[in-house]
Protein backbone atom coordinates (compact mmCIF):
# COMPACT_ATOMS: atom_id res chain seq x y z
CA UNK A 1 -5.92 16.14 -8.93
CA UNK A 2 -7.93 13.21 -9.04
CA UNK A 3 -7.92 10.32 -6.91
CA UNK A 4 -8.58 6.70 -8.44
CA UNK A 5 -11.04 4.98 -5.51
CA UNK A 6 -10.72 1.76 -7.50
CA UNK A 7 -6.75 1.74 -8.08
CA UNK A 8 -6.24 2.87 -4.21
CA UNK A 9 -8.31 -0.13 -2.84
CA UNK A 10 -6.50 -2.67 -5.56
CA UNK A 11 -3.26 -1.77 -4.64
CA UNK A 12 -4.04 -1.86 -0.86
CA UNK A 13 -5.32 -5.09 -1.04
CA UNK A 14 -2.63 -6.34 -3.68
CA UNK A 15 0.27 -4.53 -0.89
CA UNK A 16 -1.59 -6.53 1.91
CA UNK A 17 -1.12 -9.83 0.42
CA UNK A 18 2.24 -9.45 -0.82
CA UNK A 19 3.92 -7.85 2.78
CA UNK A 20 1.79 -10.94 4.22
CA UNK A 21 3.67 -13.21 2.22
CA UNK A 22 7.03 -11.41 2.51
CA UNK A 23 6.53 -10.99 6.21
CA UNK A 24 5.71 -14.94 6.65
CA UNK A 25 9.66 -15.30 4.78
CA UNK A 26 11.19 -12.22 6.80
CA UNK A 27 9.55 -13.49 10.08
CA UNK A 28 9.38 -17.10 9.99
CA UNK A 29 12.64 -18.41 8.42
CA UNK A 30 14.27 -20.80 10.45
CA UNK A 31 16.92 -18.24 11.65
CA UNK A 32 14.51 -15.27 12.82
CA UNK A 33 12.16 -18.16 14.25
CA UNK A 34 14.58 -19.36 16.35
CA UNK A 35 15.55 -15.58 18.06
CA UNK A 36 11.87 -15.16 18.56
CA UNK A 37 11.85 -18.94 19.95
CA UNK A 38 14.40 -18.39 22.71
CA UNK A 39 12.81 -14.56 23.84
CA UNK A 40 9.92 -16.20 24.17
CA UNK A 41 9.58 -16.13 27.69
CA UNK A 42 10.61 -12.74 27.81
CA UNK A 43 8.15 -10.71 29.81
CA UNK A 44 7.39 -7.99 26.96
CA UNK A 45 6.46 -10.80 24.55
CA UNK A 46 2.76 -11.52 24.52
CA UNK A 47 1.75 -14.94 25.13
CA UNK A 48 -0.93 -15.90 21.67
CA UNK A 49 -2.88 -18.87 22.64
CA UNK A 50 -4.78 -19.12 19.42
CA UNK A 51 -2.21 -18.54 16.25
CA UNK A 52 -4.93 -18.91 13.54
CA UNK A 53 -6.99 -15.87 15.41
CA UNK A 54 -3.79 -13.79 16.05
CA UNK A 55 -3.11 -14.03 11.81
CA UNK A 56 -5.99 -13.57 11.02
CA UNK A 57 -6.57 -10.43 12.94
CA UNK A 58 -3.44 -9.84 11.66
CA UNK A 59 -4.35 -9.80 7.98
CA UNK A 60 -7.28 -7.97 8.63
CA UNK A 61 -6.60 -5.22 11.13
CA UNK A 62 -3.02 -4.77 10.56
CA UNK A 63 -2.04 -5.39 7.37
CA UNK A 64 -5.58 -4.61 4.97
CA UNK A 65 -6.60 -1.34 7.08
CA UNK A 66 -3.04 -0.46 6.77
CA UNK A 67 -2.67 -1.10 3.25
CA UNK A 68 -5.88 0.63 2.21
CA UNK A 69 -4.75 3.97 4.15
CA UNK A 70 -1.41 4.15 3.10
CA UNK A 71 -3.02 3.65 -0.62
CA UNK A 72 -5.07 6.72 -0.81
CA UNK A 73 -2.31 8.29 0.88
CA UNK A 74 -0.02 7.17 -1.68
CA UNK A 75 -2.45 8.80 -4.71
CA UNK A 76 -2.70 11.67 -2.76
CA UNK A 77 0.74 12.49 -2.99
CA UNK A 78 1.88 10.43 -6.10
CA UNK A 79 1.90 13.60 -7.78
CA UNK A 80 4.92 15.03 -6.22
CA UNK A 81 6.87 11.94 -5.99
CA UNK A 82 9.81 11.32 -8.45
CA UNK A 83 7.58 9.91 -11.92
CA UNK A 84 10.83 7.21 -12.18
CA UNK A 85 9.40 3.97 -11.04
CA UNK A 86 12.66 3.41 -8.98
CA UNK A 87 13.11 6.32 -7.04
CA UNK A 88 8.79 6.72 -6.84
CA UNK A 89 8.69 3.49 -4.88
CA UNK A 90 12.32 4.75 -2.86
CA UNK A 91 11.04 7.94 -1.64
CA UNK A 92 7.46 6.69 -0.52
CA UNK A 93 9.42 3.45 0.72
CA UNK A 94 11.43 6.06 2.88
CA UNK A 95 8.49 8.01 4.00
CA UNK A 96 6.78 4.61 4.65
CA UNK A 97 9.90 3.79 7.61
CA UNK A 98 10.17 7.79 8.87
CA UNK A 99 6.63 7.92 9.56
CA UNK A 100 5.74 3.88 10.34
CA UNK A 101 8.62 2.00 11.23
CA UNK A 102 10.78 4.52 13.11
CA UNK A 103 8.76 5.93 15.35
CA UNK A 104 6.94 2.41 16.40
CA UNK A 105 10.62 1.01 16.97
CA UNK A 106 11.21 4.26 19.39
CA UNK A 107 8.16 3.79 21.66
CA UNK A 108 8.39 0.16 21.61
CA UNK A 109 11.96 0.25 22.99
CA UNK A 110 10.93 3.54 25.36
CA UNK A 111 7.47 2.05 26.86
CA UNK A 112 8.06 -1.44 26.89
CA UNK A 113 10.38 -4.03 27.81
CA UNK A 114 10.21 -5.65 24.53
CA UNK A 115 13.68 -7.39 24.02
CA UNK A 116 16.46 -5.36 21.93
CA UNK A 117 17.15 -8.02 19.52
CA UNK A 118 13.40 -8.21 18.45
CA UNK A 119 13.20 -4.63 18.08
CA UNK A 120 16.45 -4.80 15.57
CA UNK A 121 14.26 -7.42 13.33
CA UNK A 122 11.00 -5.77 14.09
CA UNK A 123 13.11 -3.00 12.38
CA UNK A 124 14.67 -4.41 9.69
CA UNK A 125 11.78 -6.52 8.59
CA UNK A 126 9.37 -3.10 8.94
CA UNK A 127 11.22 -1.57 6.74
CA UNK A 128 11.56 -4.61 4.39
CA UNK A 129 7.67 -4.81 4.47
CA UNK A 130 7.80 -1.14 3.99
CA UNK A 131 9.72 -0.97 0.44
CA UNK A 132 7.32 -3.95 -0.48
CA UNK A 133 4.51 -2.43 0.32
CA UNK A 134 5.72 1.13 -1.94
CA UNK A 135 6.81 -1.00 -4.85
CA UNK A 136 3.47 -2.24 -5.23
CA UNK A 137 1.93 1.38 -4.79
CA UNK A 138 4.73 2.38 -7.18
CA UNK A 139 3.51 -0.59 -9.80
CA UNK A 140 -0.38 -0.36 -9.67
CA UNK A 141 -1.51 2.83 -8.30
């Protein structure tokens, strides 16, 4: 089993850009806006004075060292995943939420007082960002 060095870090940085763009839509449509808008002064939501410094930390830390991982992880174990494009990028989309989103969503709502609601779209768009992020594994690596 080989692993393509190249292909990984393409489809890393090809996943990072497109969950950034899906999670500006998931996270910043008027309706989601507005929840986060009114639990704003919620004590377990941290107070960013500087929005262009917390995205682009964002990009960077979270979403392109995150990407890049989860690629060579992805070509490490693309060889036991389903060869059908559909249910390749389904079961790594899966393992993406069991080992990413779910357990972040229990220690968030165990260790902090991070309102409910935002956990449930912290949740749902995880997982959104999740599939996106396999699909684009699934297509290019």
């Amino acid at each position: 089993m080989t692993i393509d060095i190249i292909q990984s870090l393409i489809g890393g940085i090809v996943a990072t850009i497109a969950w950034f763009i899906i999670g500006g839509v998931v996270y910043m449509n008027p309706i989601v806006a507005k929840i986060y808008k009114k639990n704003e002064d919620s004590p377990g939501v941290k107070k960013r004075k500087d929005t262009k410094t917390f995205m682009i930390n964002t990009f960077v830390f979270s979403c392109l060292v995150q990407c890049i991982i989860l690629a060579f992880v992805y070509s490490f174990i693309k060889p036991i995943l389903p060869e059908s494009l559909i249910l390749n990028f389904l079961y790594f989309g899966i393992i993406l939420v069991a080992v990413k989103i779910i357990p972040r969503l229990i220690d968030m709502w165990m260790q902090t007082s991070y309102p409910n609601k935002l956990l449930t779209i912290e949740f749902i768009n995880g997982t959104i960002g999740s599939f996106v992020i396999a699909l684009v594994f699934a297509l290019i690596i």
